[in-house]
N, C-alpha and C. Protein backbone atom coordinates (compact mmCIF):
# COMPACT_ATOMS: atom_id res chain seq x y z
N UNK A 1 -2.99 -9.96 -8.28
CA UNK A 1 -3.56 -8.74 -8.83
C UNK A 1 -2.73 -8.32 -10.01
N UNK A 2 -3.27 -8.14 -11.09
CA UNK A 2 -2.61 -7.45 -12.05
C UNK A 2 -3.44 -6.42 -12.79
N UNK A 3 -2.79 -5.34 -13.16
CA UNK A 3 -2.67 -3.95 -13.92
C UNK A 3 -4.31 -3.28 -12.64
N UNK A 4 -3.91 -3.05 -11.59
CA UNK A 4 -4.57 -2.18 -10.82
C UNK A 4 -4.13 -0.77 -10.60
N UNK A 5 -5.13 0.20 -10.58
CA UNK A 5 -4.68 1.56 -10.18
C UNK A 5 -5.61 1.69 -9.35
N UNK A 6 -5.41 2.46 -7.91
CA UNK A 6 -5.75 2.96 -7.24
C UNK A 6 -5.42 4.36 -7.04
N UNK A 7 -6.65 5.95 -7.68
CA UNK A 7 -6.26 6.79 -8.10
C UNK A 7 -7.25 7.76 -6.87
N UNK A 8 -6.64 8.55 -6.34
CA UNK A 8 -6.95 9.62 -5.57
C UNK A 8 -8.18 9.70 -4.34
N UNK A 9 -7.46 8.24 -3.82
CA UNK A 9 -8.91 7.68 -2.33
C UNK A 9 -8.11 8.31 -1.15
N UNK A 10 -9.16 8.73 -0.22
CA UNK A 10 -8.73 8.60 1.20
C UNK A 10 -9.03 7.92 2.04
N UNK A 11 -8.11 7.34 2.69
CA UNK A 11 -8.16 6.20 3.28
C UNK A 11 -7.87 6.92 5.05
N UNK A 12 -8.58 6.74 6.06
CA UNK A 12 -8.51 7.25 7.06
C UNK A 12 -9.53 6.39 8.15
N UNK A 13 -8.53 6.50 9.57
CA UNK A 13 -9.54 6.13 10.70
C UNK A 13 -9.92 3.99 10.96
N UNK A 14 -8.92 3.82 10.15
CA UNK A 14 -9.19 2.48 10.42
C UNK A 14 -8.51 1.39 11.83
N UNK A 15 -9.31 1.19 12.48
CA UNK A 15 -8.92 0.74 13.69
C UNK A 15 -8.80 -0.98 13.84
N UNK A 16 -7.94 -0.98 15.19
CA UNK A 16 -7.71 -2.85 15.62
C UNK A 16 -7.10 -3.54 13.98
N UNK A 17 -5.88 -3.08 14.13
CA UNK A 17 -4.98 -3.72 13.38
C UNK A 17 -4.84 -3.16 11.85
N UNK A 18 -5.84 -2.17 11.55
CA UNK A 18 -6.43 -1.90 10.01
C UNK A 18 -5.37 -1.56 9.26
N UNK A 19 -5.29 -1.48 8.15
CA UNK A 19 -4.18 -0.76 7.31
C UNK A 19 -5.29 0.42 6.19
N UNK A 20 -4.85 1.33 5.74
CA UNK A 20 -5.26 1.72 4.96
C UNK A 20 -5.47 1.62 3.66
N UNK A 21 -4.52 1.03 2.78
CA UNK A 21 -4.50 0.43 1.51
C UNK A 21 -3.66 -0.64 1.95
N UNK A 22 -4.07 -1.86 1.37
CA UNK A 22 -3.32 -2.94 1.51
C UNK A 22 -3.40 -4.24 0.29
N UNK A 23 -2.25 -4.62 -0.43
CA UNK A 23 -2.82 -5.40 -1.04
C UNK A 23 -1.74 -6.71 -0.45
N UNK A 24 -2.71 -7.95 -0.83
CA UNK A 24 -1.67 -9.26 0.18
C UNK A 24 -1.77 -9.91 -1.11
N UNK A 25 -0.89 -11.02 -0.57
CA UNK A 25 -0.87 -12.55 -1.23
C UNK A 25 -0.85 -12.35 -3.06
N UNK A 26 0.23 -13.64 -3.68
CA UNK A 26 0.51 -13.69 -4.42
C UNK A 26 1.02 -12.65 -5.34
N UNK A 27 0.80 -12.73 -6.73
CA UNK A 27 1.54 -12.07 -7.78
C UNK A 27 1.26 -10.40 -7.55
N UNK A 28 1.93 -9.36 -7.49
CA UNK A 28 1.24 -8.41 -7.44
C UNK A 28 2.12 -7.38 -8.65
N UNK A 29 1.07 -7.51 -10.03
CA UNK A 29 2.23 -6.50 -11.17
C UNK A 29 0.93 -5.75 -11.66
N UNK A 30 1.98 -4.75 -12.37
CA UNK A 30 1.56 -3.60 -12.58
C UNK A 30 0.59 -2.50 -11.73
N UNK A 31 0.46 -2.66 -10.39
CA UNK A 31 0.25 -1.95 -9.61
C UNK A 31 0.49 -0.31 -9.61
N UNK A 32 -0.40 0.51 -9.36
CA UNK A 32 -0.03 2.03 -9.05
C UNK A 32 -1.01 2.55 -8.28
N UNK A 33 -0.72 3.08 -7.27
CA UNK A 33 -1.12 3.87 -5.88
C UNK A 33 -0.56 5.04 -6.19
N UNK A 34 -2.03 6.15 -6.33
CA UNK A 34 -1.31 7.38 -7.22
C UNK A 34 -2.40 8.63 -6.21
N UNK A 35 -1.60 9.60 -6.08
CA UNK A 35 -2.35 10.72 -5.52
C UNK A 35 -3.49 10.14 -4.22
N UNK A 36 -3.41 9.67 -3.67
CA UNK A 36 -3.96 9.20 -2.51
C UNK A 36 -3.19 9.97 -1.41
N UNK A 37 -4.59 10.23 0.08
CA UNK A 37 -4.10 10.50 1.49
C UNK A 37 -4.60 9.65 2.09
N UNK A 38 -3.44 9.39 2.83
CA UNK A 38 -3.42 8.04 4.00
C UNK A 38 -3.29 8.27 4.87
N UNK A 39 -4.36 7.95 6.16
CA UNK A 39 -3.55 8.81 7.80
C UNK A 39 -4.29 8.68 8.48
N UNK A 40 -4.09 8.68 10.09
CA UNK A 40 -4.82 8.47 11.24
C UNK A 40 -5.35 6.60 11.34
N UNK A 41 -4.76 5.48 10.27
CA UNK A 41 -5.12 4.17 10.74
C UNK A 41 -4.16 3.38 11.85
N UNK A 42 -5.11 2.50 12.33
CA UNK A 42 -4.10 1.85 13.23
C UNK A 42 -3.00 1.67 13.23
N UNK A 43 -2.77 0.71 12.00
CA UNK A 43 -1.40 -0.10 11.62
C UNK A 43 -0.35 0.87 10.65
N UNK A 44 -0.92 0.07 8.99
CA UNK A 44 -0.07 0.78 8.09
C UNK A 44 -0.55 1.71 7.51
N UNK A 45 -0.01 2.90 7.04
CA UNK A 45 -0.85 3.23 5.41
C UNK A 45 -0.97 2.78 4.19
N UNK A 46 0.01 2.46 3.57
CA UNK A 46 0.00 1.55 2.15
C UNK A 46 0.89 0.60 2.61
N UNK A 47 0.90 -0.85 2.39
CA UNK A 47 1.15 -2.09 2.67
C UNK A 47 1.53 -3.04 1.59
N UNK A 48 2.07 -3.84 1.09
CA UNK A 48 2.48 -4.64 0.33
C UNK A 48 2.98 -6.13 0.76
N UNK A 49 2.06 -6.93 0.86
CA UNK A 49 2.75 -8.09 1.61
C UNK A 49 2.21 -9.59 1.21
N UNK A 50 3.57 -10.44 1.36
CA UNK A 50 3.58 -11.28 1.10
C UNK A 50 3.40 -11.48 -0.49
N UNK A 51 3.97 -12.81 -1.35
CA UNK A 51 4.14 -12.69 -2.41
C UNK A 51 4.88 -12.35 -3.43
N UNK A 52 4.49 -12.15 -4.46
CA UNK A 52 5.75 -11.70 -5.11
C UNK A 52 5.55 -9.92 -5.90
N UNK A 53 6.19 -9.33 -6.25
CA UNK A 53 5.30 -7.92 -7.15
C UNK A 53 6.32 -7.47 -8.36
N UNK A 54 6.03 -6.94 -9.09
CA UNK A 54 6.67 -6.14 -10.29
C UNK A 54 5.91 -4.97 -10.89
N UNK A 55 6.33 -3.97 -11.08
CA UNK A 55 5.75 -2.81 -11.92
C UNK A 55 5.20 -2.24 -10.85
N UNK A 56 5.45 -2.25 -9.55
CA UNK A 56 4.43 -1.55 -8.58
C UNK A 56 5.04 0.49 -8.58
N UNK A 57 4.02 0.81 -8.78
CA UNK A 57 4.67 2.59 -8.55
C UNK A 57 3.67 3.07 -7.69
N UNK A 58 4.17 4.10 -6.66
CA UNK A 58 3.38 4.94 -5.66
C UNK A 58 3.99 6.31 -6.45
N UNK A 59 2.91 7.03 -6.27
CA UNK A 59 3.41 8.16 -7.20
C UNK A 59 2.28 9.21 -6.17
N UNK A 60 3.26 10.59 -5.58
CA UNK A 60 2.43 11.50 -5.35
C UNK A 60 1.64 11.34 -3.97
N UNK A 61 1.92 10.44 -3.41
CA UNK A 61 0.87 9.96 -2.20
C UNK A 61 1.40 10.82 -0.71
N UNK A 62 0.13 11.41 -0.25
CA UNK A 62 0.21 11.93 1.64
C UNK A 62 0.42 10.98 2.40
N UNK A 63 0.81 10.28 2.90
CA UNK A 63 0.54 9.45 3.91
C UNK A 63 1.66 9.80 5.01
N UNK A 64 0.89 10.04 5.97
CA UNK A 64 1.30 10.54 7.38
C UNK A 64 0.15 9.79 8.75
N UNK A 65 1.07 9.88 9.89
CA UNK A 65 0.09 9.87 11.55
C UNK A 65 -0.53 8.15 11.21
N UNK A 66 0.37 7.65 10.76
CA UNK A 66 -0.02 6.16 10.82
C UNK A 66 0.04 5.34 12.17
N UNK A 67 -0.27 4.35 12.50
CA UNK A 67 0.10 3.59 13.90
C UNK A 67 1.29 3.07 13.20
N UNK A 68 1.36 2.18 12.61
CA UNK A 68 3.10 1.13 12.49
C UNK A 68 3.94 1.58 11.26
N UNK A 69 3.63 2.06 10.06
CA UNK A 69 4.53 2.54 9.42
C UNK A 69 3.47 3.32 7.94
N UNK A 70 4.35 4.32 7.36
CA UNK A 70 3.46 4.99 6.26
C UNK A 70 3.07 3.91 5.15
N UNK A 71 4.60 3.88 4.59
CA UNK A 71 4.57 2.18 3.22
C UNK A 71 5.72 1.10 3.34
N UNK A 72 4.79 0.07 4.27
CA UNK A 72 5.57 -1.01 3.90
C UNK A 72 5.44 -2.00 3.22
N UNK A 73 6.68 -2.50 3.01
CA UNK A 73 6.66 -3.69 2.28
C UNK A 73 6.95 -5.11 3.02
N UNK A 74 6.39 -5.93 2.97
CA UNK A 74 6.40 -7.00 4.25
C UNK A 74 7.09 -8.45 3.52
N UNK A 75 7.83 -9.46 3.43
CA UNK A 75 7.59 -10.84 3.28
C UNK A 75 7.18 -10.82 1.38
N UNK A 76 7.75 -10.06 0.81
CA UNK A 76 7.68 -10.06 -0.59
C UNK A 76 9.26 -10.53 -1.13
N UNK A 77 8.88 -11.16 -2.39
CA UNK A 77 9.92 -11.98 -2.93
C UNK A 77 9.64 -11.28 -4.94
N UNK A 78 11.07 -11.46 -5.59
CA UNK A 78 11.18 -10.65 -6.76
C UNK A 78 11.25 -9.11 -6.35
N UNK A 79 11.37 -8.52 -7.58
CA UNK A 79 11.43 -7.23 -8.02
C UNK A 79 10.75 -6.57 -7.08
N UNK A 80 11.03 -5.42 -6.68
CA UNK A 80 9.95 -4.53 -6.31
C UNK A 80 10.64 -2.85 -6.47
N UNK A 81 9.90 -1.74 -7.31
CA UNK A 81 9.84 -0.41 -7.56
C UNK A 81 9.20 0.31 -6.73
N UNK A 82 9.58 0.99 -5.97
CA UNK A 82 8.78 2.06 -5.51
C UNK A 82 9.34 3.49 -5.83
């Protein structure tokens, strides 16, 4: 994925393993997760996994009442900004 913004979604209620924002596999640059609420999913709220990333920014984000964690970062290799 490159030069994605994800700007002011709610992400809620996702069940059996779900994450709320998630992006996987390979290159992940220029990324920004901006003004978003995240909450009440199974697993994660914002997720980052596997691969490699650069330029990633979360800016401004709710995320609360998750099942496994608010923002993680999983099995990523290079740079990473949050």
């Amino acid at each position: 994925m490159n030069t994605v913004l994800i700007d002011s979604v709610t992400s809620t209620g996702h069940t059996v393993g779900a994450r709320g924002i998630v992006i996987w596999n390979g290159l992940k640059e220029n990324i920004t997760i901006m003004d978003c609420h995240v909450y009440g999913n199974n697993c994660c709220g914002i997720e980052l996994q596997d691969g490699t990333a650069s330029g990633v920014s979360m800016i401004n984000n709710n995320v609360h009442d998750n099942g496994d964690n608010g923002i993680g970062i999983v099995g990523m290799q290079g740079p990473v900004r949050t």
